[in-house]
Protein backbone atom coordinates (compact mmCIF):
# COMPACT_ATOMS: atom_id res chain seq x y z
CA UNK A 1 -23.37 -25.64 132.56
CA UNK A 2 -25.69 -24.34 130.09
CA UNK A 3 -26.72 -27.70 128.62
CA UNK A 4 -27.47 -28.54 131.95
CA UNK A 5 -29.95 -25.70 132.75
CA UNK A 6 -31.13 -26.26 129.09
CA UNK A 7 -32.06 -29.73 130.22
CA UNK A 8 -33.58 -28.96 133.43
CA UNK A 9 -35.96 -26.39 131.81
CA UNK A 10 -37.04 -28.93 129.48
CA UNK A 11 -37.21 -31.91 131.84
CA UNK A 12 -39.26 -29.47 133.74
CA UNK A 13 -41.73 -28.90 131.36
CA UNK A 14 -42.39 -32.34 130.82
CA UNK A 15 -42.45 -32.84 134.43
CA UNK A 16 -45.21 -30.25 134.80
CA UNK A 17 -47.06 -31.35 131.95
CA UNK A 18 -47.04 -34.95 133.81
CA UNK A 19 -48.64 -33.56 136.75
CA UNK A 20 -51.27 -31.81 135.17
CA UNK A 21 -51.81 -34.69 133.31
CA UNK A 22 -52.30 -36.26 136.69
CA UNK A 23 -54.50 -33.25 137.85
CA UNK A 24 -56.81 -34.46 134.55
CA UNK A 25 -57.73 -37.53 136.33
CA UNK A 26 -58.09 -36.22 139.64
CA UNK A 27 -60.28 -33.65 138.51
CA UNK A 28 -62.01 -35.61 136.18
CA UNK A 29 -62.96 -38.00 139.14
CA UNK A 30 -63.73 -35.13 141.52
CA UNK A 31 -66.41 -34.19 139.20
CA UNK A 32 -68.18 -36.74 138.63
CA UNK A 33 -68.13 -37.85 142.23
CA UNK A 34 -69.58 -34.39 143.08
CA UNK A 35 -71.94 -34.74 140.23
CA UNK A 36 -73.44 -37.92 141.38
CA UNK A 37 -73.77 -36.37 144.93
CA UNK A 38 -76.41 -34.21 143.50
CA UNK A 39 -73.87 -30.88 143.42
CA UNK A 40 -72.93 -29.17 141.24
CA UNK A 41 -68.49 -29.11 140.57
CA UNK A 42 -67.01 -25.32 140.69
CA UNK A 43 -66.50 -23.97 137.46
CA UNK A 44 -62.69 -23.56 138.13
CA UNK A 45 -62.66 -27.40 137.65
CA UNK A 46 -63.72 -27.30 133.99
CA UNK A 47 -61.95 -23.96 133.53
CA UNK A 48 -58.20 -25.77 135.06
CA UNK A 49 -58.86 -28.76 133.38
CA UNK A 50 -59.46 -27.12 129.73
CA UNK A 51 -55.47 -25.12 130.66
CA UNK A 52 -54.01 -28.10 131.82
CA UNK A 53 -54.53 -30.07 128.69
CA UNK A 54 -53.68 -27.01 126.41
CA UNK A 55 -50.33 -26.46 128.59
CA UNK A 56 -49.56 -30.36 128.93
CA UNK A 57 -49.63 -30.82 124.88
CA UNK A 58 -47.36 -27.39 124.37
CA UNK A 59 -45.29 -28.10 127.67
CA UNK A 60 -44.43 -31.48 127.08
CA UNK A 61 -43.71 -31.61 123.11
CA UNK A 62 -40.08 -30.28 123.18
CA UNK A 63 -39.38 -33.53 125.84
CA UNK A 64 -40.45 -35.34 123.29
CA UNK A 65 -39.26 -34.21 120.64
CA UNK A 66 -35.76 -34.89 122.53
CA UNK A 67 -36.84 -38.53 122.89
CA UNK A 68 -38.15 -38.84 119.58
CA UNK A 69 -41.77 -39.28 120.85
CA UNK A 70 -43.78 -38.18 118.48
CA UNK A 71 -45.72 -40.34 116.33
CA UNK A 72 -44.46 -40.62 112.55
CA UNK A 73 -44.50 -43.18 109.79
CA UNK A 74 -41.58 -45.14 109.54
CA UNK A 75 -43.02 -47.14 106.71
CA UNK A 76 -40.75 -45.16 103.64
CA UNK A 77 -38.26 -44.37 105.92
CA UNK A 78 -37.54 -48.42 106.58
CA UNK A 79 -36.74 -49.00 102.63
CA UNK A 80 -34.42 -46.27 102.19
CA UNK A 81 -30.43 -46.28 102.03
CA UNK A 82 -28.98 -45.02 104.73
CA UNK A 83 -27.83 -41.78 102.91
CA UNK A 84 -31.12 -41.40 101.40
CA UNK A 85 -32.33 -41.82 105.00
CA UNK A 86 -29.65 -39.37 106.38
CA UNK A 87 -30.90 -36.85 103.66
CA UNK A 88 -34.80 -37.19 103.73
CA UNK A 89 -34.33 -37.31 107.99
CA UNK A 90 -32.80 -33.90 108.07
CA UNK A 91 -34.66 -32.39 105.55
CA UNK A 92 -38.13 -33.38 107.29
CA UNK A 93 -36.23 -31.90 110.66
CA UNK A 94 -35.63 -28.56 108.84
CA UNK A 95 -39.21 -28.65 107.76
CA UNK A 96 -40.09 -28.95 111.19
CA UNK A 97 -37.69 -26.63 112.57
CA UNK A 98 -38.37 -23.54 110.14
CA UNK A 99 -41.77 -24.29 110.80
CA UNK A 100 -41.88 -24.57 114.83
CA UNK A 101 -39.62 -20.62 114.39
CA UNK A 102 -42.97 -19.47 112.59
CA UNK A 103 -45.03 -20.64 115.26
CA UNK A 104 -42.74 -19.64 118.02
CA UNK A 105 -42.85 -16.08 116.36
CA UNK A 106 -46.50 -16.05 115.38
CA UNK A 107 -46.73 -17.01 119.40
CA UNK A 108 -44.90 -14.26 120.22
CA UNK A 109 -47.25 -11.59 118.37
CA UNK A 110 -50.20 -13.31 120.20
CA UNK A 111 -48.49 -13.00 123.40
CA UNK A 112 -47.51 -9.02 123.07
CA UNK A 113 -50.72 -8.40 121.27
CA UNK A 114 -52.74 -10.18 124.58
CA UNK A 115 -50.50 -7.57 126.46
CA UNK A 116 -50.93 -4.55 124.65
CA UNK A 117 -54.72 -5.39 124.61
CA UNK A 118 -54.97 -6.37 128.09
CA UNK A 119 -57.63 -9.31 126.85
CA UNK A 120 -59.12 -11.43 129.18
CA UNK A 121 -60.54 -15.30 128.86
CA UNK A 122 -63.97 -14.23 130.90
CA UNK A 123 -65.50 -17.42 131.57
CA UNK A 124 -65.38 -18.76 134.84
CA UNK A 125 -62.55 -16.50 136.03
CA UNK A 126 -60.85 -13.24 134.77
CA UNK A 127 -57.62 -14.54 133.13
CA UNK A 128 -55.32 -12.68 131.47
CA UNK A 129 -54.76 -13.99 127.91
CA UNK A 130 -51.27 -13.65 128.14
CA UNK A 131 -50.96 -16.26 130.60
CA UNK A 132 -52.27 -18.34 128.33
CA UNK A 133 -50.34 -17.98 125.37
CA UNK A 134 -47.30 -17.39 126.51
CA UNK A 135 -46.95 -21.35 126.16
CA UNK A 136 -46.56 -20.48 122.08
CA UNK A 137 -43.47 -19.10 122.13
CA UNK A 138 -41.64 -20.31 124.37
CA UNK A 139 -42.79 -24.42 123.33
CA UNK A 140 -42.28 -23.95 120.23
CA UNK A 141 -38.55 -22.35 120.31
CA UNK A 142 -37.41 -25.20 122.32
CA UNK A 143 -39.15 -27.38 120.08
CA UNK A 144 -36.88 -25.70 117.21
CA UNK A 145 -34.10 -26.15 119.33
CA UNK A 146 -34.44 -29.53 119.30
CA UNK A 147 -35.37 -30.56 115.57
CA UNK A 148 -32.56 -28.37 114.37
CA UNK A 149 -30.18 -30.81 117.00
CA UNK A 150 -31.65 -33.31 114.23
CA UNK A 151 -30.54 -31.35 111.58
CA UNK A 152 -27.06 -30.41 112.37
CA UNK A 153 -26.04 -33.07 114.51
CA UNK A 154 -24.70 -36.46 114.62
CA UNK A 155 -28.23 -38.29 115.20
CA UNK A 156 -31.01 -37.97 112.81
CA UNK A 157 -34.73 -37.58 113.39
CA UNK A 158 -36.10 -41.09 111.89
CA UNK A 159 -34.61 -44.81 112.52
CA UNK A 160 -35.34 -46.40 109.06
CA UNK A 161 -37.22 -49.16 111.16
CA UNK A 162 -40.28 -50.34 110.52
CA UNK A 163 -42.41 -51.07 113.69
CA UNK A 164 -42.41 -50.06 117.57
CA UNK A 165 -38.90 -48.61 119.00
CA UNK A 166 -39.31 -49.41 122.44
């Protein structure tokens, strides 16, 4: 049951992160549409456009860090033993685990400090700065979540193949 909401939160996220990915164009084409009508495009577009592609990147990286989406070199990995392979995979996933904690509490100081502050991103709109950042933490502690599944479980991070993995 848990695994299940676990999986929903982060299918979820990458859902979201698709649509504002698909907000991106839309917007983008509003724009310039508007723009070559001789007006002038609200300043919310540039303002929702410059969130959407902060939140899509953080939203949508522990997805695919479940699907083992993210780019890396497979080229040392290929020539390896497969216990040399088991090794080196786990250790880069603990790498990237410790180091996704750090960010996730680093986030997490940002996020109460924004708070205790009360900043604001003044630009086009008052926006709380909390409602920005509050993407740090949470991102990047499901993104630990699921490098350390790379550490301590059965699969490993990297597939010793050289090449596309389609």
């Amino acid at each position: 049951m848990l695994n299940r909401i676990y999986l929903g939160i982060l299918n979820g996220m990458a859902v979201f992160a698709g649509l504002m990915l698909v907000w991106l164009l839309v917007a983008i084409v509003l724009a310039v549409v508007i723009r070559n009508l001789g007006a002038q495009p609200s300043a919310w577009f540039f303002l929702s456009t410059e969130y959407a592609m902060f939140y899509l990147t953080l939203l949508g990286a522990p997805w695919l860090v479940r699907k083992k989406g993210h780019v890396h070199i497979e080229l040392l990995t290929s020539v390896l033993s497969p216990t040399a392979l088991n090794i080196l995979s786990r250790f880069v996933a603990a790498i990237c685990t410790i180091t996704s904690l750090v960010l996730a509490w680093k986030g997490l100081e940002l996020v109460l400090m924004n708070i205790e502050r009360s900043d604001y991103d003044v630009r086009a709109f008052f926006v709380p700065k909390w409602i920005l950042t509050i993407a740090f933490p949470i991102s990047f502690t499901l993104m630990a979540i699921e490098f350390a599944r790379f550490v301590f479980g059965k699969e490993i991070l990297h597939t010793g193949e050289a090449g596309f993995q389609e």
